[in-house]
N, C-alpha and C. Protein backbone atom coordinates (compact mmCIF):
# COMPACT_ATOMS: atom_id res chain seq x y z
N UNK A 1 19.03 -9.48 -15.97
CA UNK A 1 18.71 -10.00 -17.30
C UNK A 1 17.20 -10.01 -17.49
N UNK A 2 16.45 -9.62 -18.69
CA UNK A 2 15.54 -9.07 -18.90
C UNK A 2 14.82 -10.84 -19.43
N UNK A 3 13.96 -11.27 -18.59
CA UNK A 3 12.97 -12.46 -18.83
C UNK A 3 11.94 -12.39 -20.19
N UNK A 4 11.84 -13.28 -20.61
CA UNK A 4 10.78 -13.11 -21.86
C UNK A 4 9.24 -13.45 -21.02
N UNK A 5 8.64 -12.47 -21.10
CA UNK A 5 7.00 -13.37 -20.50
C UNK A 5 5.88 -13.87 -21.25
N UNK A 6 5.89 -15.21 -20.63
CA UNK A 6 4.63 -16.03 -21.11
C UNK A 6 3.14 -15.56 -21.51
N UNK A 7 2.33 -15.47 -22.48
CA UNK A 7 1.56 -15.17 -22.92
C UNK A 7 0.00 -16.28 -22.78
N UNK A 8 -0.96 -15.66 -22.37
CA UNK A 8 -2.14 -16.54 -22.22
C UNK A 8 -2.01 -17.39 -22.87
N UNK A 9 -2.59 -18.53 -22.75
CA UNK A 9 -2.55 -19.97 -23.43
C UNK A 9 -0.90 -20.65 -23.10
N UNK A 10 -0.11 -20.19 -22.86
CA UNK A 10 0.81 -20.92 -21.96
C UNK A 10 0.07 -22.05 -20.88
N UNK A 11 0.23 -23.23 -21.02
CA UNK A 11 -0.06 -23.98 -19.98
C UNK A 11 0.22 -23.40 -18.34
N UNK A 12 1.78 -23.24 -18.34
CA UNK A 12 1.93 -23.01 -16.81
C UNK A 12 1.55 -21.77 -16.68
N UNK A 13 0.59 -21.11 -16.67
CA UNK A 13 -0.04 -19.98 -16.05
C UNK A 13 -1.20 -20.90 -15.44
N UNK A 14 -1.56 -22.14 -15.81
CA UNK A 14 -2.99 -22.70 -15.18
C UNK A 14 -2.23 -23.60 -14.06
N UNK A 15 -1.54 -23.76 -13.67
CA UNK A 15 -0.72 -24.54 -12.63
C UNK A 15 -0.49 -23.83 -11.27
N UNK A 16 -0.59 -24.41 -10.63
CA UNK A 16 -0.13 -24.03 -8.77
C UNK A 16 0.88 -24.07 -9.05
N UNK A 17 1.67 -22.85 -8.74
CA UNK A 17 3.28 -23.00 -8.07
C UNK A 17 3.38 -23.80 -7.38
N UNK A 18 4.84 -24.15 -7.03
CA UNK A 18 5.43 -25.36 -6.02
C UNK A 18 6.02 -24.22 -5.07
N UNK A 19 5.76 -24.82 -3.79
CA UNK A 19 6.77 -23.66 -2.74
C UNK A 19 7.97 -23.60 -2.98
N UNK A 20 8.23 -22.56 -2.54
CA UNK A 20 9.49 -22.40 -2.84
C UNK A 20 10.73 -22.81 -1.47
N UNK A 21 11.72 -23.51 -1.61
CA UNK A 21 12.42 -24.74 -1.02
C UNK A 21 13.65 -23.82 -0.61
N UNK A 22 14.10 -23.43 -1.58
CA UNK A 22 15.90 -23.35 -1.52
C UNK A 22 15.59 -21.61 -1.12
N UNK A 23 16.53 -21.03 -0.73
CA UNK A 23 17.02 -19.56 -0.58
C UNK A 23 18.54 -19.04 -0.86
N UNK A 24 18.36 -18.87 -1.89
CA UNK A 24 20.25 -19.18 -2.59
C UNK A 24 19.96 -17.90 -3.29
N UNK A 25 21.42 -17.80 -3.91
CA UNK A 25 21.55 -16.60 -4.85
C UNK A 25 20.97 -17.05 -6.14
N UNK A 26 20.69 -18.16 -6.70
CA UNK A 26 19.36 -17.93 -7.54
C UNK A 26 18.67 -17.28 -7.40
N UNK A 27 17.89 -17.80 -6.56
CA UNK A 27 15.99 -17.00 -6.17
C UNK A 27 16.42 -15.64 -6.29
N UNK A 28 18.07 -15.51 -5.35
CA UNK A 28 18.09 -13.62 -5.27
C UNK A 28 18.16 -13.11 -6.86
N UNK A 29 18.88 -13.67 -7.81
CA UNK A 29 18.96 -13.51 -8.99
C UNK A 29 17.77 -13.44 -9.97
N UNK A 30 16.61 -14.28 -9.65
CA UNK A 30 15.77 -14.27 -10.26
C UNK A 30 14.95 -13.44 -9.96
N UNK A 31 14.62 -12.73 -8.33
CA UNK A 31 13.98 -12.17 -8.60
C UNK A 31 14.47 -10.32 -8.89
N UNK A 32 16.21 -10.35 -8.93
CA UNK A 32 16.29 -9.20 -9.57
C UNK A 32 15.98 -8.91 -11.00
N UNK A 33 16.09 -10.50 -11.60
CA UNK A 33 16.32 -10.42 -13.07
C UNK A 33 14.01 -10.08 -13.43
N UNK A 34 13.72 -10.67 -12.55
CA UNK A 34 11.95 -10.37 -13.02
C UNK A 34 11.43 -8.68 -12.54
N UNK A 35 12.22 -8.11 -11.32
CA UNK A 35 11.89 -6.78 -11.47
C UNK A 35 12.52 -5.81 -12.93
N UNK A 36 13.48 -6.64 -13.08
CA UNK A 36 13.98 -5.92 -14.60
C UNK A 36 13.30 -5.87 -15.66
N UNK A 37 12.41 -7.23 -15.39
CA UNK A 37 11.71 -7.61 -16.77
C UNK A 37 10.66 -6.77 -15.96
N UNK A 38 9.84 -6.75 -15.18
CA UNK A 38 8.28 -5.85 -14.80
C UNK A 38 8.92 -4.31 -15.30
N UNK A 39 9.92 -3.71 -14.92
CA UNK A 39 10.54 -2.63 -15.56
C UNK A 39 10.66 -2.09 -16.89
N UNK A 40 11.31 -2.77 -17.31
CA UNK A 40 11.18 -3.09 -18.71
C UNK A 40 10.03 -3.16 -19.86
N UNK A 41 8.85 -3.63 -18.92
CA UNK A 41 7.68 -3.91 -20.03
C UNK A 41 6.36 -2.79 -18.96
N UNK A 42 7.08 -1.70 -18.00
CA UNK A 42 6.17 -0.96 -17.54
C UNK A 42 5.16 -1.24 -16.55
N UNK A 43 5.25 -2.59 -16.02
CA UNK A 43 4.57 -3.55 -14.89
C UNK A 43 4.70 -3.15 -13.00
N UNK A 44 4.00 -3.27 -12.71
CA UNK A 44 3.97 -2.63 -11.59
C UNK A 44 4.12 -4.84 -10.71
N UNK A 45 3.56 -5.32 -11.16
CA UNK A 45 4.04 -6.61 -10.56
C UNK A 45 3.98 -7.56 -11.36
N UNK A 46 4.92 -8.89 -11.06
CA UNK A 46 5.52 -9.46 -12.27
C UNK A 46 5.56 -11.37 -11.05
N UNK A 47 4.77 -12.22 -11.53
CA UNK A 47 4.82 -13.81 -10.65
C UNK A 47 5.27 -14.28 -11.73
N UNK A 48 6.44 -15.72 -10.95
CA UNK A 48 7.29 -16.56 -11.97
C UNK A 48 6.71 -17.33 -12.44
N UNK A 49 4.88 -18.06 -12.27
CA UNK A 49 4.40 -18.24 -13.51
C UNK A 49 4.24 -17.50 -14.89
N UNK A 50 4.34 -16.37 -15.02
CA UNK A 50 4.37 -15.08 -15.96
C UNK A 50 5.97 -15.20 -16.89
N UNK A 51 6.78 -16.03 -16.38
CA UNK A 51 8.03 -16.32 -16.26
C UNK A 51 8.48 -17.51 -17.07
N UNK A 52 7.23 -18.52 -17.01
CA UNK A 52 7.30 -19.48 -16.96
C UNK A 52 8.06 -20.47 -15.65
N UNK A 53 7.94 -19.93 -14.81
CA UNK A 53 8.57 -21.00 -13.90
C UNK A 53 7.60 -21.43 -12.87
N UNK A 54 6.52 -22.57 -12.58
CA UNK A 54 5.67 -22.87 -11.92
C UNK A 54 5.77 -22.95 -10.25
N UNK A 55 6.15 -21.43 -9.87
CA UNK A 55 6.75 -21.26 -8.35
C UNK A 55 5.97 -20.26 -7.54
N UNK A 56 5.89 -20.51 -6.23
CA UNK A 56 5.37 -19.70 -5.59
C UNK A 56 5.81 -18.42 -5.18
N UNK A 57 6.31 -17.35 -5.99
CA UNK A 57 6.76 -16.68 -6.01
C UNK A 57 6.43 -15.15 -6.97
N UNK A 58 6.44 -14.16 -6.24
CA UNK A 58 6.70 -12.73 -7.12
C UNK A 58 7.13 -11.61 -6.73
N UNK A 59 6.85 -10.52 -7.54
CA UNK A 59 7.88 -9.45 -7.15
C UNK A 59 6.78 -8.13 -7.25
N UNK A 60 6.83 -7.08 -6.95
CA UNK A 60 5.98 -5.90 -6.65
C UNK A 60 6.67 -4.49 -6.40
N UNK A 61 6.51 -4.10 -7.67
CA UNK A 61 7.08 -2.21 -7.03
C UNK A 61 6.29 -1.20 -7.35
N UNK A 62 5.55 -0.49 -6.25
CA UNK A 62 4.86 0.24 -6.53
C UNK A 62 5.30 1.76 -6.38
N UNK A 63 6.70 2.03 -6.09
CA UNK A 63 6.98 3.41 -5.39
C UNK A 63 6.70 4.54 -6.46
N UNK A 64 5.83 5.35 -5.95
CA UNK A 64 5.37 6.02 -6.42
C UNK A 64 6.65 7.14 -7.18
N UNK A 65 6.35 7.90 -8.56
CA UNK A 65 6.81 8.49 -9.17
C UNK A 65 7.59 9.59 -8.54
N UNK A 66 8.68 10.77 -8.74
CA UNK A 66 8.63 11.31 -8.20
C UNK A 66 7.83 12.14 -7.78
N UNK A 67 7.72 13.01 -6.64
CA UNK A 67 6.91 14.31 -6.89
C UNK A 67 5.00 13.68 -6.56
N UNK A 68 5.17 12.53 -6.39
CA UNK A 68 3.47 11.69 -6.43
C UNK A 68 3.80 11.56 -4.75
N UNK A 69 2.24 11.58 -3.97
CA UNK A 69 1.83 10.84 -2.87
C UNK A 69 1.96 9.70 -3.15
N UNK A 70 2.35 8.55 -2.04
CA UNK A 70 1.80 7.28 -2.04
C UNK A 70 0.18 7.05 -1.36
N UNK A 71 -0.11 6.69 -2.56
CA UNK A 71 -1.91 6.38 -1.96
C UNK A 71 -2.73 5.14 -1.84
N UNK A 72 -1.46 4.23 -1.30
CA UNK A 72 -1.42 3.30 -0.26
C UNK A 72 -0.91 2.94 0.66
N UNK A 73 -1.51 2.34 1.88
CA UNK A 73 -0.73 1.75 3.43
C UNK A 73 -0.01 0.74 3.27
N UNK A 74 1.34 0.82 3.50
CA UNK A 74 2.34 -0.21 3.78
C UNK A 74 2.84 -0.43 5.09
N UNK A 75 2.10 -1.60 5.70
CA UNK A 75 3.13 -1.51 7.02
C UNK A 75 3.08 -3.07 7.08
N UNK A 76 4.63 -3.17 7.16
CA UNK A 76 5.76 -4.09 7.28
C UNK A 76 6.17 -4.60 9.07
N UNK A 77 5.94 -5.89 9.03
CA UNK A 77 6.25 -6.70 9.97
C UNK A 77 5.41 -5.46 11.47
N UNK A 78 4.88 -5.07 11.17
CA UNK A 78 4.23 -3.94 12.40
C UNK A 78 4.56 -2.32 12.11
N UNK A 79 5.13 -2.35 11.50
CA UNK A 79 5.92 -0.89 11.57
C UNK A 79 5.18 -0.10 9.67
N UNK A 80 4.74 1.27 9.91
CA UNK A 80 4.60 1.79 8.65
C UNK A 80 5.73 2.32 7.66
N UNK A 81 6.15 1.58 6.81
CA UNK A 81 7.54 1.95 6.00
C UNK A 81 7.20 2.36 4.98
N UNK A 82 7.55 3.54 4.24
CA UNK A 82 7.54 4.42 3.38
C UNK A 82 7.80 3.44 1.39
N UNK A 83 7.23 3.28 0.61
CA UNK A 83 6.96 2.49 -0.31
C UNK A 83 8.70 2.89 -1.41
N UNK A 84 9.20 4.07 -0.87
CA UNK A 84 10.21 4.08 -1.63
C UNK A 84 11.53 3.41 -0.79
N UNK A 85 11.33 3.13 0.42
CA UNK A 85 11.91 2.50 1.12
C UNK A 85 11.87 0.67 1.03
N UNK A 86 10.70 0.25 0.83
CA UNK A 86 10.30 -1.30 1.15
C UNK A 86 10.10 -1.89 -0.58
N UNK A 87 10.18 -1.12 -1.66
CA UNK A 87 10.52 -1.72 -3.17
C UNK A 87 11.60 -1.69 -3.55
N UNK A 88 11.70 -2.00 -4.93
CA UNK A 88 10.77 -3.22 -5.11
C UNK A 88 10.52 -4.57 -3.85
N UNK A 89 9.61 -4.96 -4.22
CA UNK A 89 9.39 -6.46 -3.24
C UNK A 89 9.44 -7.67 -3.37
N UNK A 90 10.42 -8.81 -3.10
CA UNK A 90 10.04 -9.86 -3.49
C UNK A 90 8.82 -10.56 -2.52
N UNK A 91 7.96 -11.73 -2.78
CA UNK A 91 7.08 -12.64 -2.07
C UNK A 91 7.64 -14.19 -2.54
N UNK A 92 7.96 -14.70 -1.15
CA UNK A 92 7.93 -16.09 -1.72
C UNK A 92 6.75 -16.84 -0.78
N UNK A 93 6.03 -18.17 -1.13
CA UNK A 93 5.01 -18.65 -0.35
C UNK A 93 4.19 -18.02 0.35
N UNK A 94 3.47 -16.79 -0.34
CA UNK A 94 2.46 -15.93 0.16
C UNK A 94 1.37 -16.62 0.37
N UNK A 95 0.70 -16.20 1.43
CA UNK A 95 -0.57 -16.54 1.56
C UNK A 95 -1.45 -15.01 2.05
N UNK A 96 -2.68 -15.09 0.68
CA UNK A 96 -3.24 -13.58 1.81
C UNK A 96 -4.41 -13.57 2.53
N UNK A 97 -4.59 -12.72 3.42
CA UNK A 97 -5.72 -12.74 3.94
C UNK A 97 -6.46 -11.64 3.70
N UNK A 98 -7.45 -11.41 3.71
CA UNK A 98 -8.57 -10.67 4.17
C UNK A 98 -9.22 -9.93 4.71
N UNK A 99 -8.67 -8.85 5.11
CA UNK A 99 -9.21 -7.89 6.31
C UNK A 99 -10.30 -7.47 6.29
N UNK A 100 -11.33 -7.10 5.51
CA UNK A 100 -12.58 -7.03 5.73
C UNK A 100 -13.44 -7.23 4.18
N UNK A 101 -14.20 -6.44 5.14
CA UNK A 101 -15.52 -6.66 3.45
C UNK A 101 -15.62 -5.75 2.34
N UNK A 102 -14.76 -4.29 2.96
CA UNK A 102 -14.42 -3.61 1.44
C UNK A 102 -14.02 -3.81 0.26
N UNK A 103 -14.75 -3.98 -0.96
CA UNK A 103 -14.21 -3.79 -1.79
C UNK A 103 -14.20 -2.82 -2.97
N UNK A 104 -13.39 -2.85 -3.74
CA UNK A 104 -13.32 -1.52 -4.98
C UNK A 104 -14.03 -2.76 -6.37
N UNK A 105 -13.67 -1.90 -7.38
CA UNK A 105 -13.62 -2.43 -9.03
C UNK A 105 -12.40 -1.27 -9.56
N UNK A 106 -11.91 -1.97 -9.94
CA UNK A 106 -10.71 -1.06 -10.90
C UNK A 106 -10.31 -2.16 -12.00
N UNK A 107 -10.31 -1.26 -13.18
CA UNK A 107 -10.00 -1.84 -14.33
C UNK A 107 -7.94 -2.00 -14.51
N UNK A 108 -7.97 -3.64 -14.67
CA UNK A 108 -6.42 -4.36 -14.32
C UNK A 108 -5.99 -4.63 -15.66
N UNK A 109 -5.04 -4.55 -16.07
CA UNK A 109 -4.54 -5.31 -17.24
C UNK A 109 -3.48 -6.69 -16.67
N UNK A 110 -2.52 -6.95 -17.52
CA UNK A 110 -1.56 -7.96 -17.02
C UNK A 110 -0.43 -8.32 -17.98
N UNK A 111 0.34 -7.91 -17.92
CA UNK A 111 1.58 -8.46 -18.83
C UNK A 111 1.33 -9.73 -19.39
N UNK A 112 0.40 -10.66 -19.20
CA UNK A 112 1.03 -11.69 -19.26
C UNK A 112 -0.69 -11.96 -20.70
N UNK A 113 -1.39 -10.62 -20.86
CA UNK A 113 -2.69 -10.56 -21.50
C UNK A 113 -2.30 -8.89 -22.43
N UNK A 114 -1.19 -8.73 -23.15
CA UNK A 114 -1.24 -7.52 -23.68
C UNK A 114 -2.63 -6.99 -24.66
N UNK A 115 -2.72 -6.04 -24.06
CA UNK A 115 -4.09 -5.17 -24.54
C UNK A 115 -5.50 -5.52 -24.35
N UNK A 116 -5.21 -6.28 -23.20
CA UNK A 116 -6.44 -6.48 -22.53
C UNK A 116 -6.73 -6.04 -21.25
N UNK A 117 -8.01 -5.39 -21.03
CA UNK A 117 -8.00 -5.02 -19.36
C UNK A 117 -9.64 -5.22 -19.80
N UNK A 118 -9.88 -5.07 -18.07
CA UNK A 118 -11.01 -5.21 -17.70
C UNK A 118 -11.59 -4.59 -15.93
N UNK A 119 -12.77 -4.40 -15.94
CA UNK A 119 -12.56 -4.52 -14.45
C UNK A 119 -13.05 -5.16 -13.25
N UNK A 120 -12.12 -5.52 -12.50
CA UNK A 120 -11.89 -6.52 -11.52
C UNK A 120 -12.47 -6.03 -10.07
N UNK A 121 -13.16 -6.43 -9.15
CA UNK A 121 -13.55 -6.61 -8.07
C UNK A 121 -12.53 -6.78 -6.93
N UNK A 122 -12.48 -6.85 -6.06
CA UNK A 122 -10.79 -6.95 -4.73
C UNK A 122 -11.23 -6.68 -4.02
N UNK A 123 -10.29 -7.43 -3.13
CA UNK A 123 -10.74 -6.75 -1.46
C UNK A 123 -9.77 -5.14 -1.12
N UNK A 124 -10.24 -4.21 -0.65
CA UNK A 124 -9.16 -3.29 -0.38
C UNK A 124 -8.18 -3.32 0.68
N UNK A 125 -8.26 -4.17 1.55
CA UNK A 125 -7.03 -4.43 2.80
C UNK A 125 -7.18 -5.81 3.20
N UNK A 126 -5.79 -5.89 3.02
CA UNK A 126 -5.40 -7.55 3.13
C UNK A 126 -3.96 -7.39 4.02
N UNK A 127 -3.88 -8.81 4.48
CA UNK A 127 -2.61 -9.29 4.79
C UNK A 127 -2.10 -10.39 4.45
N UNK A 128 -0.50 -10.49 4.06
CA UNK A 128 0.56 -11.08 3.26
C UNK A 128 0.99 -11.89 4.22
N UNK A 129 1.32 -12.88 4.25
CA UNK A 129 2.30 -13.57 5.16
C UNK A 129 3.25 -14.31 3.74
N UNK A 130 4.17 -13.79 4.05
CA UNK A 130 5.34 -14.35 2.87
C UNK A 130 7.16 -14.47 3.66
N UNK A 131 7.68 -15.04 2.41
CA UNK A 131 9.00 -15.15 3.25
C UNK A 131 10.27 -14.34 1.92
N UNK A 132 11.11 -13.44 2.35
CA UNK A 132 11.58 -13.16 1.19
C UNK A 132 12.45 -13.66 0.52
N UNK A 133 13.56 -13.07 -0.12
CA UNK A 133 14.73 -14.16 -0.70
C UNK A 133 15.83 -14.62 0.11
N UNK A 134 15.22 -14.55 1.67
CA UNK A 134 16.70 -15.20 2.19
C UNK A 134 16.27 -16.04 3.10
N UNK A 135 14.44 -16.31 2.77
CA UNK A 135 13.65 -17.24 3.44
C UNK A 135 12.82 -16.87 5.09
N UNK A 136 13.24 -15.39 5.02
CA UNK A 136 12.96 -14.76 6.23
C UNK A 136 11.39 -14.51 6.56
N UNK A 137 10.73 -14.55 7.57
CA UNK A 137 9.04 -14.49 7.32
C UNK A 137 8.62 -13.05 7.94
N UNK A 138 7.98 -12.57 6.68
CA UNK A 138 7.49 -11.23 7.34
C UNK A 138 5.43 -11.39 7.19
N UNK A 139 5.24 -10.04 7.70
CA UNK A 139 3.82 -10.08 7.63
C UNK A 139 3.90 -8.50 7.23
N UNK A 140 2.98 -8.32 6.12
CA UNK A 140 2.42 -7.05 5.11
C UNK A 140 0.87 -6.74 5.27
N UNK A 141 0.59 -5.67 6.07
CA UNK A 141 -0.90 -5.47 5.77
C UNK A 141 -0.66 -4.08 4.51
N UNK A 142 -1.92 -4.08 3.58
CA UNK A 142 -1.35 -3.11 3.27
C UNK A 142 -2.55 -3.27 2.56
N UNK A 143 -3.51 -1.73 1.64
CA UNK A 143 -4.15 -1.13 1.26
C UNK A 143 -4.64 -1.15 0.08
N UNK A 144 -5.45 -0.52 -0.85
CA UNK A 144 -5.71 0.24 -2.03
C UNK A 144 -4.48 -0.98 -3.30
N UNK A 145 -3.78 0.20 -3.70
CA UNK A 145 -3.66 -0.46 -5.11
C UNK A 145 -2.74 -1.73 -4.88
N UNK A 146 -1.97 -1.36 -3.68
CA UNK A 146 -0.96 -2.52 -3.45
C UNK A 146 -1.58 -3.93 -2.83
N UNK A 147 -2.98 -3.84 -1.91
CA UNK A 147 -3.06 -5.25 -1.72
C UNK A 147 -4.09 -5.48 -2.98
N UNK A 148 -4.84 -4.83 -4.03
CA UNK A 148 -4.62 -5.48 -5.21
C UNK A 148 -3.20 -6.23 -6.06
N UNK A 149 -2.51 -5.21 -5.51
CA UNK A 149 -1.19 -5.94 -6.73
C UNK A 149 -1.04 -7.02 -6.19
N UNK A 150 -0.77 -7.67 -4.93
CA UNK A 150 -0.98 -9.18 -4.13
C UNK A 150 -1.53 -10.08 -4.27
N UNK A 151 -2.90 -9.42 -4.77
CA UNK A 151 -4.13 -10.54 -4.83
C UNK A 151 -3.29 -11.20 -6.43
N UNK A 152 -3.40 -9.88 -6.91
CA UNK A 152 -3.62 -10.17 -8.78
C UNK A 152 -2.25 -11.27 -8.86
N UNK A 153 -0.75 -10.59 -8.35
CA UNK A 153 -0.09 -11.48 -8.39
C UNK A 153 -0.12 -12.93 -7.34
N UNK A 154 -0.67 -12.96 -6.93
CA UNK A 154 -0.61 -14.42 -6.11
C UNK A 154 -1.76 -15.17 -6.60
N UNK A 155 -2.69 -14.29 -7.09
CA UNK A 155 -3.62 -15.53 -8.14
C UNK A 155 -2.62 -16.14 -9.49
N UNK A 156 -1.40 -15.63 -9.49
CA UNK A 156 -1.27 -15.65 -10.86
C UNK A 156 -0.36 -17.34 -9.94
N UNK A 157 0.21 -17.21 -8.94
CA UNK A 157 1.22 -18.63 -8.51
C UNK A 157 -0.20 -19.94 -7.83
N UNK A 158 -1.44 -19.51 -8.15
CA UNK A 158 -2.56 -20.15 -8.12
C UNK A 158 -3.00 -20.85 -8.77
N UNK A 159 -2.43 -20.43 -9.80
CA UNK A 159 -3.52 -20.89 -11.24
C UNK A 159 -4.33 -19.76 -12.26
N UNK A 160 -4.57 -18.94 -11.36
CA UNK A 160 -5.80 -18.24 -11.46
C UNK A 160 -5.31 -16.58 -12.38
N UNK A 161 -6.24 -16.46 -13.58
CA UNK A 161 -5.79 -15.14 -14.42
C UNK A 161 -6.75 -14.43 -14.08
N UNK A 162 -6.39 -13.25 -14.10
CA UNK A 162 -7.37 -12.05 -13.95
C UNK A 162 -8.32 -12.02 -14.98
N UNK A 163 -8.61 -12.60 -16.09
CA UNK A 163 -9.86 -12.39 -16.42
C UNK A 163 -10.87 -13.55 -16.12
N UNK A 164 -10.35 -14.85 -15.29
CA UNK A 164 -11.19 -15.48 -14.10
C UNK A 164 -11.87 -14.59 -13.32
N UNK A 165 -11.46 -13.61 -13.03
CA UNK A 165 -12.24 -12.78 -11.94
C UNK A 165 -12.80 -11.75 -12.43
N UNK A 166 -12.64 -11.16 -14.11
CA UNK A 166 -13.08 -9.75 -14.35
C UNK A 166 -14.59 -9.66 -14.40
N UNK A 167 -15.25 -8.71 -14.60
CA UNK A 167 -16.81 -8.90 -14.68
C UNK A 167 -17.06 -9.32 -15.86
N UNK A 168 -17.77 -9.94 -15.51
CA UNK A 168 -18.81 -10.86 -17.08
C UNK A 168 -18.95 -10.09 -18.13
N UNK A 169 -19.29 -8.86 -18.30
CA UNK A 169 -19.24 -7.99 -19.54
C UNK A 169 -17.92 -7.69 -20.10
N UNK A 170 -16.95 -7.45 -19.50
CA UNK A 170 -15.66 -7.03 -19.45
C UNK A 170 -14.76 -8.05 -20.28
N UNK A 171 -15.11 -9.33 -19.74
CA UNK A 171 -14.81 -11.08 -20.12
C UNK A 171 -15.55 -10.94 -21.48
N UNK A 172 -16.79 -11.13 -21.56
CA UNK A 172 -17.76 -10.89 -23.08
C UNK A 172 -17.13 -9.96 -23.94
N UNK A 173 -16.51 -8.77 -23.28
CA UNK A 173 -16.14 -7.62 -24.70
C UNK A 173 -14.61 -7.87 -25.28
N UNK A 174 -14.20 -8.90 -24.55
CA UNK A 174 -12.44 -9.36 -24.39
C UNK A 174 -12.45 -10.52 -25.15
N UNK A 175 -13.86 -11.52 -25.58
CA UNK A 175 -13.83 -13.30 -25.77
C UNK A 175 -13.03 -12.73 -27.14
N UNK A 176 -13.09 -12.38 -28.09
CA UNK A 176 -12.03 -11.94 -29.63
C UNK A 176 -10.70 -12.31 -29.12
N UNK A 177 -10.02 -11.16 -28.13
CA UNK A 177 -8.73 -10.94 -28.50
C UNK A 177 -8.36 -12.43 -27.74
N UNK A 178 -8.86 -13.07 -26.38
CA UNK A 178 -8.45 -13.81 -25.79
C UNK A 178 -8.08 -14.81 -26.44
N UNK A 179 -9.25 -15.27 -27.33
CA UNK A 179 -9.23 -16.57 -28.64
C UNK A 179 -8.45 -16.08 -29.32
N UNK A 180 -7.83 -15.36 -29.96
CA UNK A 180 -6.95 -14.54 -31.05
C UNK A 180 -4.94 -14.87 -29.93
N UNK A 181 -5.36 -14.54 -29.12
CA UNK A 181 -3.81 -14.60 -28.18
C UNK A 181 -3.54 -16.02 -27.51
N UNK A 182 -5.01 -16.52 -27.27
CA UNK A 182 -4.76 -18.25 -26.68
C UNK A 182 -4.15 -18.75 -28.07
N UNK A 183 -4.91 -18.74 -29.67
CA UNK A 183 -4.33 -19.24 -30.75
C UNK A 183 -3.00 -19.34 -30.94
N UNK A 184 -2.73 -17.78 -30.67
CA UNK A 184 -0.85 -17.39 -31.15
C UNK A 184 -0.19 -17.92 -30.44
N UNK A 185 -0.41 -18.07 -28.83
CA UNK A 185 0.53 -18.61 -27.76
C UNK A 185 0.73 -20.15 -28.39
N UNK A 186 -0.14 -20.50 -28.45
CA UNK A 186 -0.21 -22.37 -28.82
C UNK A 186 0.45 -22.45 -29.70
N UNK A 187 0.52 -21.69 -31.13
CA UNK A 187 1.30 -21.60 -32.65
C UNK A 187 2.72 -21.42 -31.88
N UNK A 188 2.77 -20.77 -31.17
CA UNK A 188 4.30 -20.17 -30.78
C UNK A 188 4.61 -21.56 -30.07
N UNK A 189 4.09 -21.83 -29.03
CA UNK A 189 4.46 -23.16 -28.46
C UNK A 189 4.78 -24.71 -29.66
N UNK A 190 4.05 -24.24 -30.30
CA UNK A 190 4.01 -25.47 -30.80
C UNK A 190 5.42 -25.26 -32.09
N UNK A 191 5.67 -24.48 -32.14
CA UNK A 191 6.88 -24.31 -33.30
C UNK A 191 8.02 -24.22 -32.68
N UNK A 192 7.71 -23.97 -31.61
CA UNK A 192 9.07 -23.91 -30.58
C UNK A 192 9.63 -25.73 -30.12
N UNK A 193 8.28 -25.97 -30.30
CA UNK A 193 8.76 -27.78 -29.70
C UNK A 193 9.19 -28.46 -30.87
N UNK A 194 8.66 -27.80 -31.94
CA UNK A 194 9.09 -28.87 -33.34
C UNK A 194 10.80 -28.35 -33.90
N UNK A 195 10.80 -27.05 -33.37
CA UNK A 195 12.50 -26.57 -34.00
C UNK A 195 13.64 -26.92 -32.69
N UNK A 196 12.91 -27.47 -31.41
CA UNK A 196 13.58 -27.66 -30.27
C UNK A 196 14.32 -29.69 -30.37
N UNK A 197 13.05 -30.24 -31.57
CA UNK A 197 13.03 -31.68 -31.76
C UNK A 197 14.54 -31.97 -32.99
């Protein structure tokens, strides 16, 4: 089932997820039903604050198109597994780390900011420590665009939006639409609580 996603100025995008507790066929449900919705709206990764649900949790598919290289490292619990093999991905209670001091700039957008991008700073190799939907704990080092997609989505069960982190000019050429989409989200919220009363 295809999720509606929350739009900047949503409160719970500024909230810490809560860990995630239970491992039931919910969570499994939800997070088939949020790769449907990242599908759906062309998203390469999709966190259940984006969802509205204030959880430590998201989902990630990067497998490359047909006929495309993958031109990032995935290796899973020790072992290098092939990206059409290991997606989509769920993460629950990620934490990442850091592998060194490389970093890129690549310009990010975000479902959750339509028609806005900018570009963002990252580390290029990180590691995941997460548990998936049946509460199992793995460890992900992994590369290039995918341990961006990690960062971006696990800032999002943080608190934290990608244009917190975009460069200052990028943020400056964006202040219009942001004020223009924080407005509408709030109008939308707020008509939703008065026809909900």
């Amino acid at each position: 089932m295809e999720l509606p996603v929350v739009h900047y100025g949503n409160p719970v995008l500024r909230k810490k997820g809560e860990p995630v507790t239970v491992f039931d066929a919910a969570l499994k449900q939800l997070a088939d039903d949020m790769v449907e919705t990242m599908h759906a709206t062309n998203g390469i990764g999709l966190a259940a604050p984006q969802v509205g649900l204030s959880m430590q949790f998201f989902v990630i598919d990067l497998r490359p198109a047909a006929g495309e290289e993958q031109d990032f490292e995935l290796v899973l619990d020790g072992k290098a597994v092939p990206a059409q093999l290991a997606m989509p991905m769920a993460f629950a209670n990620a934490t990442i780390e850091l592998l060194d001091e490389d970093e890129w700039s690549c310009r990010e957008g975000c479902l959750s900011f339509p028609g806005i991008r900018g570009e963002v700073v990252r580390c290029e190799n990180v590691r995941v420590r997460f548990q998936d939907v049946e509460g199992n704990p793995h460890v992900l080092e992994c590369t290039g665009m995918l341990a961006r997609c990690a960062q971006h989505e696990n800032d999002h069960c943080q608190g934290i939006v990608f244009v917190d982190r975009m460069e200052a000019r990028d943020r400056l050429r964006n202040t219009s639409k942001l004020k223009l989409l924080k407005r509408d989200t709030l109008a939308e919220l707020k008509a939703s609580r008065r026809a909900g009363k």
